[in-house]
C-alpha atoms as a PDB file:
ATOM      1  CA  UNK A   1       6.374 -19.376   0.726  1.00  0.00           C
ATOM      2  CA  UNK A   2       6.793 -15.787   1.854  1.00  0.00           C
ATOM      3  CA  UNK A   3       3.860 -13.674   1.762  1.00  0.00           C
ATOM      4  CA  UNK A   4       3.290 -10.536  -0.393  1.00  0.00           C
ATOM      5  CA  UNK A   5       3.361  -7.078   0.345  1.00  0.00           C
ATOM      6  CA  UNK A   6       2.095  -4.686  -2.685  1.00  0.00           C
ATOM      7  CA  UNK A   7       3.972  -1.464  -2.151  1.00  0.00           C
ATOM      8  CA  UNK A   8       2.653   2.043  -4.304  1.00  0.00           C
ATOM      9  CA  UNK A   9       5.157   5.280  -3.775  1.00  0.00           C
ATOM     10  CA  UNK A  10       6.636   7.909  -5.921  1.00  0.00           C
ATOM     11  CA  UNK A  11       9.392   8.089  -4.320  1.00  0.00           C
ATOM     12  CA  UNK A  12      12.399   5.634  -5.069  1.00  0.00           C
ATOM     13  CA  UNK A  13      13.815   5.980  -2.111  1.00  0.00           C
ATOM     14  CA  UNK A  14      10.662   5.103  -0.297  1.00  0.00           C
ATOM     15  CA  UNK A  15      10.154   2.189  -1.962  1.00  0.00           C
ATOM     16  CA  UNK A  16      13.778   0.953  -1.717  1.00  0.00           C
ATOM     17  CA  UNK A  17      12.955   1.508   1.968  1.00  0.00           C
ATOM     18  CA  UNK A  18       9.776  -0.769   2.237  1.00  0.00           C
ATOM     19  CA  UNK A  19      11.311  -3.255   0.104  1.00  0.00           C
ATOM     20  CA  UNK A  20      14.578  -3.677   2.161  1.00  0.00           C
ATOM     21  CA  UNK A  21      12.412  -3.545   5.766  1.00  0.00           C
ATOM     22  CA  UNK A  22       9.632  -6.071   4.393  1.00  0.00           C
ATOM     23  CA  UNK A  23      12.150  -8.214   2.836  1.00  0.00           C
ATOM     24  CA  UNK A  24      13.939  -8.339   6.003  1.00  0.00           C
ATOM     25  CA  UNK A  25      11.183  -9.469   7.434  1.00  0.00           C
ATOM     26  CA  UNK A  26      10.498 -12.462   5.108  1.00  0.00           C
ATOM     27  CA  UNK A  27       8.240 -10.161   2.892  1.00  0.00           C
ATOM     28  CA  UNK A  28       8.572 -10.858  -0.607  1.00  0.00           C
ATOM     29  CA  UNK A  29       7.909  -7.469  -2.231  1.00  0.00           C
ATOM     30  CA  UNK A  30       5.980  -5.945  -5.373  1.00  0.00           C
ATOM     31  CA  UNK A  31       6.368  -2.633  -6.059  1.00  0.00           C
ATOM     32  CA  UNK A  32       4.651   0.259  -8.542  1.00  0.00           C
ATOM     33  CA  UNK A  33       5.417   4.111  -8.598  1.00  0.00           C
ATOM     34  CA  UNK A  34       1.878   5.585  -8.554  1.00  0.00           C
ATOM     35  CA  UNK A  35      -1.716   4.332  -8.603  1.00  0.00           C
ATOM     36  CA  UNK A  36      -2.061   3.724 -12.235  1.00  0.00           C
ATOM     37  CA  UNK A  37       1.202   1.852 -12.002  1.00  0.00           C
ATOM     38  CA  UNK A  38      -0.567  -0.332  -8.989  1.00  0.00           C
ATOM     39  CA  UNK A  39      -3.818  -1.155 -10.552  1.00  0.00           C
ATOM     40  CA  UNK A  40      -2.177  -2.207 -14.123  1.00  0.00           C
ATOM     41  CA  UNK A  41       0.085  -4.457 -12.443  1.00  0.00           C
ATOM     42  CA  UNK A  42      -2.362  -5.969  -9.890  1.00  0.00           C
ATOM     43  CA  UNK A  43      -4.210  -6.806 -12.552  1.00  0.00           C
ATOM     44  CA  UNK A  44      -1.925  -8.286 -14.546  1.00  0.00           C
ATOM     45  CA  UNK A  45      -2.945 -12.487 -15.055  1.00  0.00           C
ATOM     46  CA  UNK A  46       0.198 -13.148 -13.311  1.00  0.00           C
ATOM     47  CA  UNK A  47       0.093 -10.789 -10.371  1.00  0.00           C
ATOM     48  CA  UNK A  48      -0.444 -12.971  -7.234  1.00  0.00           C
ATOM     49  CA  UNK A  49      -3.207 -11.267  -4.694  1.00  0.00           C
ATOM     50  CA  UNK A  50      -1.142  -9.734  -2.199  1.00  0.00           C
ATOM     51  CA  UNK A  51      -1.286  -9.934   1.868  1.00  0.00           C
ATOM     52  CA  UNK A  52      -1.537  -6.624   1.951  1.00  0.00           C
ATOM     53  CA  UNK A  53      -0.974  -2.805  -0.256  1.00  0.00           C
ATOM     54  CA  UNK A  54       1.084  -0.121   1.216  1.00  0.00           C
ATOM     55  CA  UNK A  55       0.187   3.166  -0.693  1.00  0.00           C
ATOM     56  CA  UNK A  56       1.820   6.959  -0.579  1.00  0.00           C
ATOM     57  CA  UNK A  57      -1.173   9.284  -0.962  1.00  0.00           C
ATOM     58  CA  UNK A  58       0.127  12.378  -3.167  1.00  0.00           C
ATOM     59  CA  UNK A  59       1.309  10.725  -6.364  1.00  0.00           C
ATOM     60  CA  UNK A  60       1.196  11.969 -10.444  1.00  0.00           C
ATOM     61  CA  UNK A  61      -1.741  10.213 -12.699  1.00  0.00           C
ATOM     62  CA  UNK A  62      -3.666   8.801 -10.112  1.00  0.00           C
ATOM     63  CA  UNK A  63      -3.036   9.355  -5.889  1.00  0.00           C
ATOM     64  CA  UNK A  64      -3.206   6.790  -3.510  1.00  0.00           C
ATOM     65  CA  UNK A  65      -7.202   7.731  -2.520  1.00  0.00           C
ATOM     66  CA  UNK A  66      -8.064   7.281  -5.725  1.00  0.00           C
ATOM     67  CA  UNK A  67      -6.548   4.023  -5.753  1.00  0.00           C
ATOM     68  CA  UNK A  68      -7.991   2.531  -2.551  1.00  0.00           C
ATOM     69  CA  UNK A  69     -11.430   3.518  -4.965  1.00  0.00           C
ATOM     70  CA  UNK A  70     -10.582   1.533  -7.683  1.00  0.00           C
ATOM     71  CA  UNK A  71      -9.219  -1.242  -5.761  1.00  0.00           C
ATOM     72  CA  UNK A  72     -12.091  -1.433  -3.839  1.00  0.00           C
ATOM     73  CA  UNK A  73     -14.445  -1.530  -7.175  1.00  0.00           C
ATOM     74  CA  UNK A  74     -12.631  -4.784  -7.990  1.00  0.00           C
ATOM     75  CA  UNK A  75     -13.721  -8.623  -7.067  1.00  0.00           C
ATOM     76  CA  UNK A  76     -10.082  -9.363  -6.882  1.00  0.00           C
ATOM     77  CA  UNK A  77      -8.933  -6.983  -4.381  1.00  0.00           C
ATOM     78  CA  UNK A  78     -12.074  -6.057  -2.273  1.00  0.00           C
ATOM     79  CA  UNK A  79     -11.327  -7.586   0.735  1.00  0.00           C
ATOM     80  CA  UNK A  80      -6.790  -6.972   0.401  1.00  0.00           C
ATOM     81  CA  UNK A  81      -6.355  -5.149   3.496  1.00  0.00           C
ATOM     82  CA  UNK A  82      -4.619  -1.321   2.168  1.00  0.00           C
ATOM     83  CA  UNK A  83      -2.765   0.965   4.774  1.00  0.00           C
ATOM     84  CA  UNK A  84      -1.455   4.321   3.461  1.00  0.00           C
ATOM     85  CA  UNK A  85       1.973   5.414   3.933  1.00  0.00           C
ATOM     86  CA  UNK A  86       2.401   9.264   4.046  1.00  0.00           C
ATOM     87  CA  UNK A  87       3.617  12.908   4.962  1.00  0.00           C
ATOM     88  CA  UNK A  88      -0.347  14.074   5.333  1.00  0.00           C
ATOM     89  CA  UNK A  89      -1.992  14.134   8.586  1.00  0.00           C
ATOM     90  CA  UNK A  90      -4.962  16.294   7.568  1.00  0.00           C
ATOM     91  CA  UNK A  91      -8.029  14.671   9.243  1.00  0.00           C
ATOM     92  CA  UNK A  92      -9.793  15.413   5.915  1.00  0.00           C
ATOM     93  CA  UNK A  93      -7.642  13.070   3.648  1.00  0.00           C
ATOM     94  CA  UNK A  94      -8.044  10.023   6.705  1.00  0.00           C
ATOM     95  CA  UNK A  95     -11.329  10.119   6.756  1.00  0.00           C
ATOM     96  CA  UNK A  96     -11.757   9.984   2.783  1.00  0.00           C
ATOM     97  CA  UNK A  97      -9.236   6.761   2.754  1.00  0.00           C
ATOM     98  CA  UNK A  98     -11.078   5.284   5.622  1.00  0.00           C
ATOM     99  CA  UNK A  99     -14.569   5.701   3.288  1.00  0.00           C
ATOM    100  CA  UNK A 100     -12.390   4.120   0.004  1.00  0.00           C
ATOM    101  CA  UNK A 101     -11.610   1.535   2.034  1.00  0.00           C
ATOM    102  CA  UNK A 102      -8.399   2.218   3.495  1.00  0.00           C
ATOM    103  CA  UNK A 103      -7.303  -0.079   6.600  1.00  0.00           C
ATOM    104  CA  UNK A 104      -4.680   1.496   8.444  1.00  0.00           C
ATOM    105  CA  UNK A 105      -2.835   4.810   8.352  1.00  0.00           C
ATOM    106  CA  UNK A 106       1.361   5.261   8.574  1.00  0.00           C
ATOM    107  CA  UNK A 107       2.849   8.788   9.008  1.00  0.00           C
ATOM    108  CA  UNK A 108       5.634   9.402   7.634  1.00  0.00           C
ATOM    109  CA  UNK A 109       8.568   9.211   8.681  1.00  0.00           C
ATOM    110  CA  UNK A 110       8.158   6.139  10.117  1.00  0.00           C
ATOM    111  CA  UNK A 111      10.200   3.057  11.963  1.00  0.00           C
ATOM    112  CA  UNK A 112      10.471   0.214  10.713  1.00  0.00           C
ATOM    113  CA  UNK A 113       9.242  -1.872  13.861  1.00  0.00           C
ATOM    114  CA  UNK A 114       5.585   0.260  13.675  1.00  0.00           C
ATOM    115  CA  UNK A 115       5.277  -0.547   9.651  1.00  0.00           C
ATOM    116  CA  UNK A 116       5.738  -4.155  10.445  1.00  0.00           C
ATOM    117  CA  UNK A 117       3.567  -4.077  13.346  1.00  0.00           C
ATOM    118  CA  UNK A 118       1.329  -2.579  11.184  1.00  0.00           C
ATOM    119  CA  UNK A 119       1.514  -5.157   8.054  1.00  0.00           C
ATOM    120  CA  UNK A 120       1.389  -8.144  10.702  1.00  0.00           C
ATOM    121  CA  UNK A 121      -1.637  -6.463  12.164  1.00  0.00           C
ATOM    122  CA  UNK A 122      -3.464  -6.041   9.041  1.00  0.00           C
ATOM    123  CA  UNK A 123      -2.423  -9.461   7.493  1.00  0.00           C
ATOM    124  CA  UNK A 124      -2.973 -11.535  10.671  1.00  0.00           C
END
């Protein structure tokens, strides 16, 4: 059985763009559209714990920082390694997600070989 990557993006097109890159990597793919989203469906009774989270950082209701928080705050997903996906590079912001709990950082845009590096890194 194919592991599972927990993607968390605003954008559609960004997450049609993880899922089709993870997938084609043997990824089987969960996907919500901003942190509120993410945390209701992770945890959902039926919501497998996931290999890993991808999450954007600037999203409505509740951003990705504030996610890697709450996640963190839970049993369940203490330990599920998180890297964050986005546009920001402001030293700022990486150091806040690296104090949530944050794993790994992506810039975007990115290539698809250095997200899956990235995911096999993390989930190794």
């Amino acid at each position: 059985m194919s592991r599972l990557i927990f993607t968390i993006d605003d954008s559609r097109t960004i997450r049609d763009l993880l899922r089709t890159v993870l997938t084609g990597a043997g990824y089987r793919v969960e996907q919500a559209v901003d942190g509120i989203d993410g945390l209701e469906r992770l945890d959902a009774a039926n919501c497998p714990l996931p290999a890993a989270i991808i999450t954007d950082v600037n999203m409505p209701r509740l951003d990705g920082l504030g996610f890697i928080e709450r996640a963190r705050e839970r049993t369940r997903l203490a330990f599920v390694p998180i890297l964050v996906l986005t546009t920001e590079s402001d030293p700022a912001k990486k150091a806040r997600a690296r104090a949530a709990g944050a794993t790994g950082w992506i810039v975007k845009p990115f290539a698809p070989d250095v997200l899956l590096q990235a995911v096999s890194r993390v989930t190794a």
